[in-house]
Protein backbone atom coordinates (compact mmCIF):
# COMPACT_ATOMS: atom_id res chain seq x y z
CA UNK A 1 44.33 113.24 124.01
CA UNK A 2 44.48 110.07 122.77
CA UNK A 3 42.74 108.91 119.51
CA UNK A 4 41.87 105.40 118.86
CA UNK A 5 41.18 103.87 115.49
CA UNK A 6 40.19 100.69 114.47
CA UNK A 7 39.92 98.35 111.58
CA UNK A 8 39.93 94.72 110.05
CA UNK A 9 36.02 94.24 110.38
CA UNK A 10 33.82 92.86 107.70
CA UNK A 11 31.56 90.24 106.51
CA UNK A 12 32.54 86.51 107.08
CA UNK A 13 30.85 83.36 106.85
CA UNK A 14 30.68 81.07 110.38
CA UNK A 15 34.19 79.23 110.61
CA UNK A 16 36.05 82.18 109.40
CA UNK A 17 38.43 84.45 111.08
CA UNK A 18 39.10 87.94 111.29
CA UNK A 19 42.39 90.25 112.29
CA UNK A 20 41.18 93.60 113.76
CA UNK A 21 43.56 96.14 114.55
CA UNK A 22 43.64 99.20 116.98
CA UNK A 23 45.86 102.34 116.55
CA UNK A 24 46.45 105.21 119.01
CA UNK A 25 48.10 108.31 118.95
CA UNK A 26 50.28 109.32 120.86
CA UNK A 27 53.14 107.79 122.69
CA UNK A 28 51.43 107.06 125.91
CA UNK A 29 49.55 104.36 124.45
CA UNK A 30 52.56 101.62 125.92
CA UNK A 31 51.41 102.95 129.48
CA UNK A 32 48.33 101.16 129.89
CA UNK A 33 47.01 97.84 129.92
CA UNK A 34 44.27 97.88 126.69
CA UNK A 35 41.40 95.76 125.65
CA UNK A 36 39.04 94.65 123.06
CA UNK A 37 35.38 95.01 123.73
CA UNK A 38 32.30 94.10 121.17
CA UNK A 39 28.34 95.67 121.16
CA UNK A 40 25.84 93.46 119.87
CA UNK A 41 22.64 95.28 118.48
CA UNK A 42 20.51 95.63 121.40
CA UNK A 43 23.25 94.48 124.15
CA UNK A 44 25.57 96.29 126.44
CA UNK A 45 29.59 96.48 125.69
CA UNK A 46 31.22 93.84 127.17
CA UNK A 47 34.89 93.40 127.55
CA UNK A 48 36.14 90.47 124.85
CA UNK A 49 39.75 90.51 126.13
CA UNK A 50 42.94 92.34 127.58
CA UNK A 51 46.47 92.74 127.47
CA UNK A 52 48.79 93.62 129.96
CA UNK A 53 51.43 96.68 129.55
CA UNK A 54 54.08 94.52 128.46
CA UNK A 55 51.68 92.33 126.70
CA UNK A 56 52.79 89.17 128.42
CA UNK A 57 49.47 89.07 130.78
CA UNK A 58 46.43 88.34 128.94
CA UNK A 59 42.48 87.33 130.14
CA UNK A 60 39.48 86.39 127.85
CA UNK A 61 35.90 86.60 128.17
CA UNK A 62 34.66 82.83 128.38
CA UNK A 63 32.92 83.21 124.73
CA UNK A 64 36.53 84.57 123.30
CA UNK A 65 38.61 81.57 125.34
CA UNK A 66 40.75 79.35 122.41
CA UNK A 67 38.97 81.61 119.54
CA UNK A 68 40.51 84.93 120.17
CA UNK A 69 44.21 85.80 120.67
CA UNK A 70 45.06 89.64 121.83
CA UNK A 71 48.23 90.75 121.42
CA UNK A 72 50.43 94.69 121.08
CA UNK A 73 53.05 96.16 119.58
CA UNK A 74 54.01 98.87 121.84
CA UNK A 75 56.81 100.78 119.24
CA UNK A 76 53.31 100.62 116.68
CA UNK A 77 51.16 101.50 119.18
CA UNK A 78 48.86 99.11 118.06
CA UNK A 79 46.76 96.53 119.69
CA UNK A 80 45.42 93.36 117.70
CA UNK A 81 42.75 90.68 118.03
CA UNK A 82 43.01 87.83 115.87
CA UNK A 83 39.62 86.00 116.23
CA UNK A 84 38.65 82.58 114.49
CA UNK A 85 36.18 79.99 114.52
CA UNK A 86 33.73 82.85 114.26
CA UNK A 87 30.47 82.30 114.92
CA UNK A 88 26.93 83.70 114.51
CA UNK A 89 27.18 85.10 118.15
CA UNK A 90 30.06 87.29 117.60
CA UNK A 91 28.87 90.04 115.20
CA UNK A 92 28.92 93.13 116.49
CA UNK A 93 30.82 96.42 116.46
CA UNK A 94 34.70 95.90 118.15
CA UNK A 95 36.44 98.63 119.95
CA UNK A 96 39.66 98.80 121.68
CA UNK A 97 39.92 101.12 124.80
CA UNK A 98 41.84 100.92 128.28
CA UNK A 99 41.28 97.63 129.84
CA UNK A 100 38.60 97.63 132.45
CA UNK A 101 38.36 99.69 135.38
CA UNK A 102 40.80 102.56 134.50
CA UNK A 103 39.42 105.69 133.16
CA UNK A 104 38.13 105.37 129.11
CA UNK A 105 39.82 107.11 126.21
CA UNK A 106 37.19 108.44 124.11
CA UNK A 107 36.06 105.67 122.42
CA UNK A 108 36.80 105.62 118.45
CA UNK A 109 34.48 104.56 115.80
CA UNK A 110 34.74 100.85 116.02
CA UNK A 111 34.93 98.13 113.37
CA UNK A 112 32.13 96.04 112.62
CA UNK A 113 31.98 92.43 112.54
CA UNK A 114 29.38 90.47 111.14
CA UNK A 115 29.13 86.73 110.45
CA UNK A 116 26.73 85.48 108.24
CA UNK A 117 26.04 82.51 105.61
C-alpha cells in the first residue's frame, strides 16, 4: 500500500513562493503518472498539475500555468511543486496523488498553504 506524505506548506505573503514536496513509499511510486491537487475551504479538489512517468510530460490547471512548475525524482520517490507569484486565491490544503483518472492512493494528510498579508 502506498503511503503518501507531504510537506513545504506554510504562511506566505502574496508574491511569495512555496516548494511543496510529496513522498511515497514504496518502490512502485516511478509507475505512475502523479499530480498535485489543492482544496479550498468550501470548494471541491481540483487537479493543480501532473507529471508524466518519466517526468518529461507535464499539464497545468489554467490558474497554475507560468506560476507552478511540477517536477519528480523517481530514485527519491518524490514529487515536487514549486509554486510562485502566489496569490490570495491559492491557499488551500495541497495533496499529491495519482494523476487523474487512474485509481487514488489513499490520500495523505496534505500540506497547507495559505497566503496572506
Amino acid at each position: 500500500q502506498v503511503q503518501l506524505v507531504e510537506s513545504g506548506g506554510g504562511l506566505v505573503q502574496p508574491g511569495g513562493s512555496l516548494r511543496l514536496s510529496c513522498t511515497a513509499s514504496g518502490s512502485i511510486f516511478r509507475l505512475y503518472a502523479m499530480g498535485w491537487y489543492r482544496q479550498a475551504p468550501g470548494k471541491q479538489r481540483e487537479v493543480v498539475a501532473s507529471i508524466s512517468i518519466g517526468g518529461i510530460s507535464t499539464t497545468y490547471a489554467d490558474s497554475a500555468k507560468g506560476r507552478f512548475t511540477i517536477s519528480r525524482d523517481n530514485a527519491k520517490n518524490t514529487v515536487y511543486l514549486q509554486m510562485n507569484s502566489l496569490n490570495l486565491e491559492d491557499t488551500a490544503v495541497y495533496s499529491c496523488n495519482r494523476a487523474p483518472k487512474g485509481t487514488y492512493f489513499p490520500w495523505g494528510q496534505g500540506t497547507q498553504v495559505t497566503i496572506s498579508s
